[in-house]
C-alpha atoms as a PDB file:
ATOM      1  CA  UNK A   1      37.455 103.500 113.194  1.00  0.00           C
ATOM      2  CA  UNK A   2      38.579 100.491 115.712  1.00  0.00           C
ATOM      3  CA  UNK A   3      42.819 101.027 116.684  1.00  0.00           C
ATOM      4  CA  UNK A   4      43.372  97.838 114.484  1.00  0.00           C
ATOM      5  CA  UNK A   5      42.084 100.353 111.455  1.00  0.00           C
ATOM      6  CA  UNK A   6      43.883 102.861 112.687  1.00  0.00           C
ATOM      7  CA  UNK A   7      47.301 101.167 112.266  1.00  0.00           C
ATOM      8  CA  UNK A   8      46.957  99.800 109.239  1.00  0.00           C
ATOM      9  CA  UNK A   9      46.043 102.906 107.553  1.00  0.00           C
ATOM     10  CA  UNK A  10      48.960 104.470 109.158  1.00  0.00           C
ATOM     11  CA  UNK A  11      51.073 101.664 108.054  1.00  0.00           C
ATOM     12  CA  UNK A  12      49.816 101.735 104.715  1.00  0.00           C
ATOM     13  CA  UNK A  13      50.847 105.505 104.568  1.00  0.00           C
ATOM     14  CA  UNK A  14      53.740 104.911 105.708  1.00  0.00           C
ATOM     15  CA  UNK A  15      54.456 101.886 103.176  1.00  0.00           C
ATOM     16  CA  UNK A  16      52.967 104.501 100.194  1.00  0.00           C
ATOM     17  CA  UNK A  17      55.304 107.390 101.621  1.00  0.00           C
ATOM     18  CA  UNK A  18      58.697 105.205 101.404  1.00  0.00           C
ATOM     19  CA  UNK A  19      58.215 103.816  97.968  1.00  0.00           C
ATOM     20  CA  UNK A  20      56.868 107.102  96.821  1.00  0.00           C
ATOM     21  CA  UNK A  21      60.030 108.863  98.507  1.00  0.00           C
ATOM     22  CA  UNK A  22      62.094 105.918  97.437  1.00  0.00           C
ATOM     23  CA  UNK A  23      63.565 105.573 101.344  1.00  0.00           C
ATOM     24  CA  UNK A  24      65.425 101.874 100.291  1.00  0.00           C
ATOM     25  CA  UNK A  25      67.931 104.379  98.116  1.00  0.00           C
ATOM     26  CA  UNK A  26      68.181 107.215 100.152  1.00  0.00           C
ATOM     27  CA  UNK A  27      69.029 104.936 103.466  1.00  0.00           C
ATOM     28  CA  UNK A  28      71.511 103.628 100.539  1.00  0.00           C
ATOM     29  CA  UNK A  29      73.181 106.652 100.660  1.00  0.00           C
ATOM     30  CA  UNK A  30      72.474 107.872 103.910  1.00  0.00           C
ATOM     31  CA  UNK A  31      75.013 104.451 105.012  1.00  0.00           C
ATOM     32  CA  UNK A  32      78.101 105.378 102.957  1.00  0.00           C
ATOM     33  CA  UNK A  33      77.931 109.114 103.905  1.00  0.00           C
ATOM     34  CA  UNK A  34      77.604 107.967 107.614  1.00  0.00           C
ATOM     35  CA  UNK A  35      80.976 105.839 107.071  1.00  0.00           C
ATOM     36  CA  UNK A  36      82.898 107.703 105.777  1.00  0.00           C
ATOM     37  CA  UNK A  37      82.011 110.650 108.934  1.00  0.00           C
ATOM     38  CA  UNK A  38      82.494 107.762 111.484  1.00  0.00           C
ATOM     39  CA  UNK A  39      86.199 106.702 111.084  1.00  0.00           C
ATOM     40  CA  UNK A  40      87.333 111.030 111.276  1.00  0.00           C
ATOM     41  CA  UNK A  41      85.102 111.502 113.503  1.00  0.00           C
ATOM     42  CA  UNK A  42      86.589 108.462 116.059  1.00  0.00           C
ATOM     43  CA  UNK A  43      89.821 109.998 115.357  1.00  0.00           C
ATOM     44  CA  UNK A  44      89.226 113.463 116.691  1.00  0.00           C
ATOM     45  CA  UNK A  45      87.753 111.608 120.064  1.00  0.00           C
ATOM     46  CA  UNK A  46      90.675 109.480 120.209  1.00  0.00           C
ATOM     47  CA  UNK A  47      92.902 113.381 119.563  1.00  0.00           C
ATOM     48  CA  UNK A  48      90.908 114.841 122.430  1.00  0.00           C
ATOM     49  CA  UNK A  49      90.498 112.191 124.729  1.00  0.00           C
ATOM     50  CA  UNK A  50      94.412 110.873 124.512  1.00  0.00           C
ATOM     51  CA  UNK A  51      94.854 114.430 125.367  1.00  0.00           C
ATOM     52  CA  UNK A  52      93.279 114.300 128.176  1.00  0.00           C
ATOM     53  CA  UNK A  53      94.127 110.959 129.745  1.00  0.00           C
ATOM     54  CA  UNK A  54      96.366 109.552 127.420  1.00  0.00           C
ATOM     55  CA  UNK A  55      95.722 106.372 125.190  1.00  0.00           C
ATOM     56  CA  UNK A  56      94.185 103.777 127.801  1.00  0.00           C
ATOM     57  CA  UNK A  57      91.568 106.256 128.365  1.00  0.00           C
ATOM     58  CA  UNK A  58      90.814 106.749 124.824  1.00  0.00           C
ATOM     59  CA  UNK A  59      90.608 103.109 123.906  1.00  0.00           C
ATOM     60  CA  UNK A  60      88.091 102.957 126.973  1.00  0.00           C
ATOM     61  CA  UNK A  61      86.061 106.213 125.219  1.00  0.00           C
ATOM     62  CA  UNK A  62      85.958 104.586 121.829  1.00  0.00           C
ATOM     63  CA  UNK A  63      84.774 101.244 123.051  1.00  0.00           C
ATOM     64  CA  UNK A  64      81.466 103.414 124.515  1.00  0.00           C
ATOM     65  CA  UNK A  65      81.094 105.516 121.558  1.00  0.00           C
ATOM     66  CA  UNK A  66      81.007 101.785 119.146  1.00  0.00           C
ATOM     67  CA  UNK A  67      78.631 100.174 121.692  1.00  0.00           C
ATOM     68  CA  UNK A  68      75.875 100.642 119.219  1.00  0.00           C
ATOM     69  CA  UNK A  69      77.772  98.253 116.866  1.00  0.00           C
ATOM     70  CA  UNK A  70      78.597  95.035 116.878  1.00  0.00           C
ATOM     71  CA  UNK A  71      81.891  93.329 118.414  1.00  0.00           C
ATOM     72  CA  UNK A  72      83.709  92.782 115.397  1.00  0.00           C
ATOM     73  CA  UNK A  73      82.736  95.867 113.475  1.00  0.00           C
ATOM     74  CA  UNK A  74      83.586  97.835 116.790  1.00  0.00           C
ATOM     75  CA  UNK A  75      86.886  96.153 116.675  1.00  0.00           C
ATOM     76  CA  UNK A  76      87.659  97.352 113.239  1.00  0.00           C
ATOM     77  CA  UNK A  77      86.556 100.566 113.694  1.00  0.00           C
ATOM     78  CA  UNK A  78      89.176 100.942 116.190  1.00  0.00           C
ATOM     79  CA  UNK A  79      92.051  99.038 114.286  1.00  0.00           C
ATOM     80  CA  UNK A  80      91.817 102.048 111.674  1.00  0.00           C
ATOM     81  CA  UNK A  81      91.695 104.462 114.053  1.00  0.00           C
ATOM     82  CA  UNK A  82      94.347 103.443 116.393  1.00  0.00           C
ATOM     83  CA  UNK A  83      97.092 102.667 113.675  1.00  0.00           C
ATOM     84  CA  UNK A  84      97.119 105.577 111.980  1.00  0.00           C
ATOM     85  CA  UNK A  85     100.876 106.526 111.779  1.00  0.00           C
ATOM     86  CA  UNK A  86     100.969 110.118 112.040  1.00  0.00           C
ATOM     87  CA  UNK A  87      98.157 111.251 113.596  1.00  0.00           C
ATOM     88  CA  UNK A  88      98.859 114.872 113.247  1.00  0.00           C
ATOM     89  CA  UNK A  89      98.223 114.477 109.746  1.00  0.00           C
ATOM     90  CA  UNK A  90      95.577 112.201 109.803  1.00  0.00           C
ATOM     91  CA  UNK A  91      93.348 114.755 112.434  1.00  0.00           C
ATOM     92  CA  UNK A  92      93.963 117.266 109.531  1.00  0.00           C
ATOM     93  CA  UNK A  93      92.667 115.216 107.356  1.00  0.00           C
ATOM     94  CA  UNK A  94      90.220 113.510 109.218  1.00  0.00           C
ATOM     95  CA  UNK A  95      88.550 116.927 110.154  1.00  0.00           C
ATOM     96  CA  UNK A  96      88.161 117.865 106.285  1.00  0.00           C
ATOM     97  CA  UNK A  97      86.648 114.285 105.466  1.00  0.00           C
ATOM     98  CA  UNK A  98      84.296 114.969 108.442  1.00  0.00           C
ATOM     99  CA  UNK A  99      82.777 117.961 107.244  1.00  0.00           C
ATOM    100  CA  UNK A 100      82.365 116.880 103.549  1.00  0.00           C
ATOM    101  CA  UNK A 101      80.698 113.596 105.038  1.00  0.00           C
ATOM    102  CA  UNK A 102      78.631 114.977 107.647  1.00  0.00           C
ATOM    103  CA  UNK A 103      77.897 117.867 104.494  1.00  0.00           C
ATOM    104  CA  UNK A 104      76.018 115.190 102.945  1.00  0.00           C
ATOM    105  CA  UNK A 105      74.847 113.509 105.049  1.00  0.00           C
ATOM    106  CA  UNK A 106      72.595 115.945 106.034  1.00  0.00           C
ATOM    107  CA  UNK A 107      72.053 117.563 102.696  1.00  0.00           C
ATOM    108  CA  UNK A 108      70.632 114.021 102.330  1.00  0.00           C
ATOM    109  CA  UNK A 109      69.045 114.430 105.195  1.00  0.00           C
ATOM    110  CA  UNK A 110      67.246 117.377 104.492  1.00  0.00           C
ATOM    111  CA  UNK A 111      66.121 116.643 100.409  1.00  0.00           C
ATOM    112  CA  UNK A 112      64.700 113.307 102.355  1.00  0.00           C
ATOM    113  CA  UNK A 113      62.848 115.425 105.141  1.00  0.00           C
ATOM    114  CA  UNK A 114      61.441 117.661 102.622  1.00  0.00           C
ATOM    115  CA  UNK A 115      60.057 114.779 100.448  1.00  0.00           C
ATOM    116  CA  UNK A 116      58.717 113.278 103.363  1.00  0.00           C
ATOM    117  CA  UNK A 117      56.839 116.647 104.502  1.00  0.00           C
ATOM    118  CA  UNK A 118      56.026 117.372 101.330  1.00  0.00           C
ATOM    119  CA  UNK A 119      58.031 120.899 101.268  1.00  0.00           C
ATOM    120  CA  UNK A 120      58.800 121.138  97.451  1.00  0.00           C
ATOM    121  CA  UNK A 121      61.826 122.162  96.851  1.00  0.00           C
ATOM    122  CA  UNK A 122      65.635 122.558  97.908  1.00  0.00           C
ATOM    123  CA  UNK A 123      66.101 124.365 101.153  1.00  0.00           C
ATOM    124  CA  UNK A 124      68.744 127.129 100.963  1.00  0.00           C
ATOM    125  CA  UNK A 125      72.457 126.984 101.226  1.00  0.00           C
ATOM    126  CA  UNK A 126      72.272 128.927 104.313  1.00  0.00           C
ATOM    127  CA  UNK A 127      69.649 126.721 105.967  1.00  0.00           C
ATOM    128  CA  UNK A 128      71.649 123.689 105.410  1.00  0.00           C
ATOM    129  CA  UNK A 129      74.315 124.591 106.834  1.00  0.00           C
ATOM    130  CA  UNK A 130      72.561 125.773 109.744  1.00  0.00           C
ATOM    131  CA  UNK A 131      71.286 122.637 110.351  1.00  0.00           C
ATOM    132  CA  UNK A 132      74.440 121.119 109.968  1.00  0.00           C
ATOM    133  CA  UNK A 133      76.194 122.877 112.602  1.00  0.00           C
ATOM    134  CA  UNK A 134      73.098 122.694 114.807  1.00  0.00           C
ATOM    135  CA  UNK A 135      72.736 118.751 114.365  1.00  0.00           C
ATOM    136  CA  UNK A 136      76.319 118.038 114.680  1.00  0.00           C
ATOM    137  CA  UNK A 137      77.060 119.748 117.632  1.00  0.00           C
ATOM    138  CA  UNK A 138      73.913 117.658 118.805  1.00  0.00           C
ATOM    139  CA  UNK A 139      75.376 114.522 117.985  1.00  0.00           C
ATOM    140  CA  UNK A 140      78.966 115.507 119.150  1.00  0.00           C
ATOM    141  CA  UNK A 141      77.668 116.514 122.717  1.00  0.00           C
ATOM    142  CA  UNK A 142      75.776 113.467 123.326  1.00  0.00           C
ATOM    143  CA  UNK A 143      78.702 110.859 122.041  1.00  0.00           C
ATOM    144  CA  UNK A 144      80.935 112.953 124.289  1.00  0.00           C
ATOM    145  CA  UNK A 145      78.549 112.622 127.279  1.00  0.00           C
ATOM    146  CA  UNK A 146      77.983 109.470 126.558  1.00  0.00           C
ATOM    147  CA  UNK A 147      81.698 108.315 126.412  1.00  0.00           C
ATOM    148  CA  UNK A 148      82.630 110.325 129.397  1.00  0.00           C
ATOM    149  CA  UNK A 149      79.621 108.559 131.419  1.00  0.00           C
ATOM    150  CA  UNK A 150      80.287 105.679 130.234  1.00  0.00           C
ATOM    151  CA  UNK A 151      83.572 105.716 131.403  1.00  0.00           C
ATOM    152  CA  UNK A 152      82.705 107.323 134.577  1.00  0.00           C
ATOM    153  CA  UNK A 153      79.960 104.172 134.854  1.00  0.00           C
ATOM    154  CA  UNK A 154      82.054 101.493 134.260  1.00  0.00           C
ATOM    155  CA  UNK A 155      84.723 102.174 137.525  1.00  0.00           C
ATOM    156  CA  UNK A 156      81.315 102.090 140.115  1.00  0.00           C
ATOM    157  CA  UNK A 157      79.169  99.599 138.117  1.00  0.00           C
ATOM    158  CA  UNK A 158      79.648  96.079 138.191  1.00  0.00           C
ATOM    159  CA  UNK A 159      79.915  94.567 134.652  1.00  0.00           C
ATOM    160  CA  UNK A 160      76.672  92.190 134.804  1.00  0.00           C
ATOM    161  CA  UNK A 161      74.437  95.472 136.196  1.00  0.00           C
ATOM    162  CA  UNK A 162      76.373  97.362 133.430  1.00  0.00           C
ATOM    163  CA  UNK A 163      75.223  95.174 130.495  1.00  0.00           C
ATOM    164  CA  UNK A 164      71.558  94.920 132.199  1.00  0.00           C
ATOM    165  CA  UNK A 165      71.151  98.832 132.028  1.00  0.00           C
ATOM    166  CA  UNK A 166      73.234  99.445 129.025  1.00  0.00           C
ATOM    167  CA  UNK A 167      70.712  99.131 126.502  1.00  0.00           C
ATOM    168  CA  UNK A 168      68.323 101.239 128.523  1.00  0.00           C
ATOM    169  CA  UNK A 169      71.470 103.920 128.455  1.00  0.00           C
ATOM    170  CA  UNK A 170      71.533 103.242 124.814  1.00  0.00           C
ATOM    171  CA  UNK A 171      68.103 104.050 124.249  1.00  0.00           C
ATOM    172  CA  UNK A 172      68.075 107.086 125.907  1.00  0.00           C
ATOM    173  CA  UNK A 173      71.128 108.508 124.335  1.00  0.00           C
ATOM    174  CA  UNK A 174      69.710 107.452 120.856  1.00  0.00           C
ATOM    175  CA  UNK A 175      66.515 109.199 121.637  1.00  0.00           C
ATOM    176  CA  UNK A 176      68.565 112.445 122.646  1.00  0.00           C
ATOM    177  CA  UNK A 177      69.879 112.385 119.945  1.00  0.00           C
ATOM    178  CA  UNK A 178      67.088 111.627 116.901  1.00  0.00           C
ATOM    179  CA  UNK A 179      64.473 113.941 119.002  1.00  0.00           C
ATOM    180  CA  UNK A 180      66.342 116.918 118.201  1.00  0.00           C
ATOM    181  CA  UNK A 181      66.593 115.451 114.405  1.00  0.00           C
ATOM    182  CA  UNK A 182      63.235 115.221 114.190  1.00  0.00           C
ATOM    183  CA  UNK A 183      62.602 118.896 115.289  1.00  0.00           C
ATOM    184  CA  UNK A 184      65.407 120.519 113.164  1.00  0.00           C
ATOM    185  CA  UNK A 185      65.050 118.769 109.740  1.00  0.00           C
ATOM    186  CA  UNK A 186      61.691 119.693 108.558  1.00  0.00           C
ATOM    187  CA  UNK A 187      61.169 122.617 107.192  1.00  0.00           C
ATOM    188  CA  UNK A 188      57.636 122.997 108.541  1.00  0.00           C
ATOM    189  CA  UNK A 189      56.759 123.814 112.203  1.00  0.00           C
ATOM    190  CA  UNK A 190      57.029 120.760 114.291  1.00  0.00           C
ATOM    191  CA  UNK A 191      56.353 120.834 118.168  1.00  0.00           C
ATOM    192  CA  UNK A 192      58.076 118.499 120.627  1.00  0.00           C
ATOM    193  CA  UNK A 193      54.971 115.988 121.520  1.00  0.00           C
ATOM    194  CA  UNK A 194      54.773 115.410 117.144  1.00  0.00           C
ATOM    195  CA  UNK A 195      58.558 114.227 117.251  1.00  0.00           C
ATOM    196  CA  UNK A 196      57.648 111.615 119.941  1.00  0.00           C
ATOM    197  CA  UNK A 197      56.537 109.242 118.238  1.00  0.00           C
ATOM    198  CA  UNK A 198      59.049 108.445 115.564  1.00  0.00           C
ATOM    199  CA  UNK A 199      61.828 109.491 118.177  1.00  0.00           C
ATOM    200  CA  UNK A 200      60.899 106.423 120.031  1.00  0.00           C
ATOM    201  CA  UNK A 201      60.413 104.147 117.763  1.00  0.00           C
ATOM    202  CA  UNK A 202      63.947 105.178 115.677  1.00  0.00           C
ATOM    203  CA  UNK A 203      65.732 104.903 119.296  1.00  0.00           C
ATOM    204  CA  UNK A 204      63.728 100.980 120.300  1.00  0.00           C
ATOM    205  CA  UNK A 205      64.465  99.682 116.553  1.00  0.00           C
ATOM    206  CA  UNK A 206      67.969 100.771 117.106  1.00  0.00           C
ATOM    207  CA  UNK A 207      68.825  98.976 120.502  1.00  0.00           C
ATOM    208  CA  UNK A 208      66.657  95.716 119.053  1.00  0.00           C
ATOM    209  CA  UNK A 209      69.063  95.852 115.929  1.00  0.00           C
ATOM    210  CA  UNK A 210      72.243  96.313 118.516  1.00  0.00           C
ATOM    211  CA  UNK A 211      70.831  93.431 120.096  1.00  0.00           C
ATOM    212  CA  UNK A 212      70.137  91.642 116.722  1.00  0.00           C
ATOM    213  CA  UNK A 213      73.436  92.473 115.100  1.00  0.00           C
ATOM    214  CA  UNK A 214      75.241  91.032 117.908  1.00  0.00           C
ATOM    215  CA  UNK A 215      73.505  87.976 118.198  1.00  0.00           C
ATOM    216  CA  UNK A 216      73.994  87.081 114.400  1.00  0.00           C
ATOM    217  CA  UNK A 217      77.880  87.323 114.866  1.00  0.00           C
ATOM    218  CA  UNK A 218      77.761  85.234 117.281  1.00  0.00           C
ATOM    219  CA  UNK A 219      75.457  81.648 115.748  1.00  0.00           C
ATOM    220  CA  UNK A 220      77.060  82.537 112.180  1.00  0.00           C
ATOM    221  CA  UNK A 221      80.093  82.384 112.421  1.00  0.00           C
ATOM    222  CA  UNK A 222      80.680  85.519 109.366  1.00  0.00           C
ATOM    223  CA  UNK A 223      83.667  86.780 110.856  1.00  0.00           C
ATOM    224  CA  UNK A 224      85.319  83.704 111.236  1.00  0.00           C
ATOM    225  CA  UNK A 225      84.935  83.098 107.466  1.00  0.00           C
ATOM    226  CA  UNK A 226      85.829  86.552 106.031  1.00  0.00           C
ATOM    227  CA  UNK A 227      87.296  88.527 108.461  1.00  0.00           C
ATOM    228  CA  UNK A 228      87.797  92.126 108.306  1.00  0.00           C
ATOM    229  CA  UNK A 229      85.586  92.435 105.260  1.00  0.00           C
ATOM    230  CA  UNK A 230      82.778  90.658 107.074  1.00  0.00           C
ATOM    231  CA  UNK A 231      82.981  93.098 109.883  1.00  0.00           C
ATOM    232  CA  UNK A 232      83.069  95.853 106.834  1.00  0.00           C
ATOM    233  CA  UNK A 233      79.486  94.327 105.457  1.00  0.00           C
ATOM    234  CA  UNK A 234      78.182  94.055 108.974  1.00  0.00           C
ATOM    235  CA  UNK A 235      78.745  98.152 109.432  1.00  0.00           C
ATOM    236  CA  UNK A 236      77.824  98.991 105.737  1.00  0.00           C
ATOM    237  CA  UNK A 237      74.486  96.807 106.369  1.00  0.00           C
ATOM    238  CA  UNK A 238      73.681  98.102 110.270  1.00  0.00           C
ATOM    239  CA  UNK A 239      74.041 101.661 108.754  1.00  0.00           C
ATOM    240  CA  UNK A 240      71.969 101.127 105.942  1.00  0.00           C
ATOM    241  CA  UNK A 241      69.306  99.305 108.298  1.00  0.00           C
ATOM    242  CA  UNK A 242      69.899 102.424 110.587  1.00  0.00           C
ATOM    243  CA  UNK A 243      69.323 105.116 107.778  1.00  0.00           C
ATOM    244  CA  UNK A 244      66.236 103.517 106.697  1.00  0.00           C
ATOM    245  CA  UNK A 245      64.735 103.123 110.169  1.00  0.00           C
ATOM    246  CA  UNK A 246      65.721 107.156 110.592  1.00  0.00           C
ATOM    247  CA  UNK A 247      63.247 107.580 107.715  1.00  0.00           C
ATOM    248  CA  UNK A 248      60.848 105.375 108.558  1.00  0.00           C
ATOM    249  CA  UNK A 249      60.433 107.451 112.196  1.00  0.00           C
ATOM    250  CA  UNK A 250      59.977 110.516 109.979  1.00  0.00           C
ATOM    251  CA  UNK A 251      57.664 108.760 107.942  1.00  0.00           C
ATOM    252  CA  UNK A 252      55.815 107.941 111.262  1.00  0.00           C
ATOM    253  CA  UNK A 253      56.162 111.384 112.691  1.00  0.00           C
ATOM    254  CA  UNK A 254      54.367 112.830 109.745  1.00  0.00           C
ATOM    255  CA  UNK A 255      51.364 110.558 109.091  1.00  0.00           C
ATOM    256  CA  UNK A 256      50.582 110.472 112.751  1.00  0.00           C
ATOM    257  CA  UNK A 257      50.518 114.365 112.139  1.00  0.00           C
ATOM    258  CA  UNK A 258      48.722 114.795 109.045  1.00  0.00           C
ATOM    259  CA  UNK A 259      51.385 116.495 107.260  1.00  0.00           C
ATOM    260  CA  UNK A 260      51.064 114.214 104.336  1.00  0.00           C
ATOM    261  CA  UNK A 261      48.652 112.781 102.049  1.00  0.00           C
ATOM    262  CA  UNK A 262      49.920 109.955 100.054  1.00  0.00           C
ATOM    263  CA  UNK A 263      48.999 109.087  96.287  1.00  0.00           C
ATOM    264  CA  UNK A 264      46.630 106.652  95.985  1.00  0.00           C
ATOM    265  CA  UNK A 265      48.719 105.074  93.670  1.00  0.00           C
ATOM    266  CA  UNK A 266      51.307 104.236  95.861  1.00  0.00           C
ATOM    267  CA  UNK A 267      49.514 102.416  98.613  1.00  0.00           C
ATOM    268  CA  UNK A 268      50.182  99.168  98.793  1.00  0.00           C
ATOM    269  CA  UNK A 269      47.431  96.753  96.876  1.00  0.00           C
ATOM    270  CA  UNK A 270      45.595 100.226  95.044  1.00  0.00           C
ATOM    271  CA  UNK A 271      47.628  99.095  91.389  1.00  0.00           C
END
């Protein structure tokens, strides 16, 4: 079989796997659960880090941890954050909307995964939430890194290298981050090198959309038209988009393996 073969039967699994897993509605829902963890979850950085070094240093940490959105959306994101009134109350609150979010999210997540693997049936309670905790503190760590080197960057690096290398920095911190994903979430036995491969391709698609996102706002002029609520779509959409990509590398990760065998019946031109 030539390579040209090769990838289109891998594509063509992949295309049988997401309508057969229905990936367009669970990236769907995979956006809105994401939302609603991202606003708390700025909030608690912007707790901590004001702590630290008061608020100019946490409007500097939450500009790094948006740069994977685009200017306006960023810009919104940190409206709602910074003018909450009592922030006491909203932490509180924020850090019970986080946990029901980021709950399921990756209760999502992991029905998804299994799907995807082929693993019949609901993990446990108890697994769950073991990934959870594993996964999130994941995720926290490298946003955390990344804002703190980030911020650490930006006083030695000029701002013209800074926005040459950023997307490489990007890149890497997405792959840090969907690697480990990738490892945790199935509930089969998955070694590092077989988590490559949709790891990569989850963190490129990513930066491209970064890239993508930003340049739309710029030639459309949507933001100019509706505002806040076009900023709103733009997150809602780059999430969704996001999900489904996430999936898509899992997708990858398990054809490429030979975890899966799709129906015939849902590959695409077999009807």
């Amino acid at each position: 079989m030539s390579n040209a073969d090769r990838v289109v039967e891998v594509v063509a699994a992949i295309v049988a796997l997401g309508r057969r897993e229905r990936m367009v509605l669970t990236a769907a829902s995979l956006a809105y659960f994401a939302f609603i963890s991202m606003v708390p979850l700025l909030l608690l950085l912007v707790v901590a880090v004001t702590a630290l070094g008061g608020d100019a240093l946490a409007m500097s940490a939450v500009s790094r941890a948006t740069t994977t959105l685009t200017p306006e959306s960023a810009d919104l994101l940190r409206e709602i954050v910074f003018s909450a009134a009592d922030r006491d109350r909203a932490t509180v609150i924020g850090v019970a909307v986080l946990f029901w979010g980021s709950l399921l999210t990756f209760r999502s997540l992991n029905t998804a995964f299994a799907g995807i693997y082929g693993t019949h049936g609901e993990p446990s309670m108890l697994s769950t939430l073991l990934d959870i905790v594993l996964v999130f503190v994941i995720i926290v760590a490298t946003v955390v890194a990344l804002v703190l080197g980030g911020v650490g960057l930006s006083a030695f690096v000029q701002t013209r290298l800074w926005q040459t290398v950023g997307p490489l920095v990007v890149f890497v911190v997405l792959a840090m981050v969907f690697g480990p994903l990738y490892y945790v979430l199935p509930d089969v036995d998955v070694g590092f090198r077989e988590t490559l491969p949709g790891t990569l391709f989850a963190a490129g698609a990513w930066t491209v959309l970064q890239w993508l996102f930003g340049y739309y706002t710029q030639v459309s002029g949507l933001t100019r038209l509706y505002g806040a609520a076009s900023a709103f779509l733009l997150i809602m959409v780059w999430l969704y988009v996001g999900g489904f990509v996430l999936l898509v590398g899992a997708a990858l990760n398990a054809v490429l393996a030979d975890r899966v065998d799709p129906d015939d019946g849902w590959i695409p031109g077999s009807e």
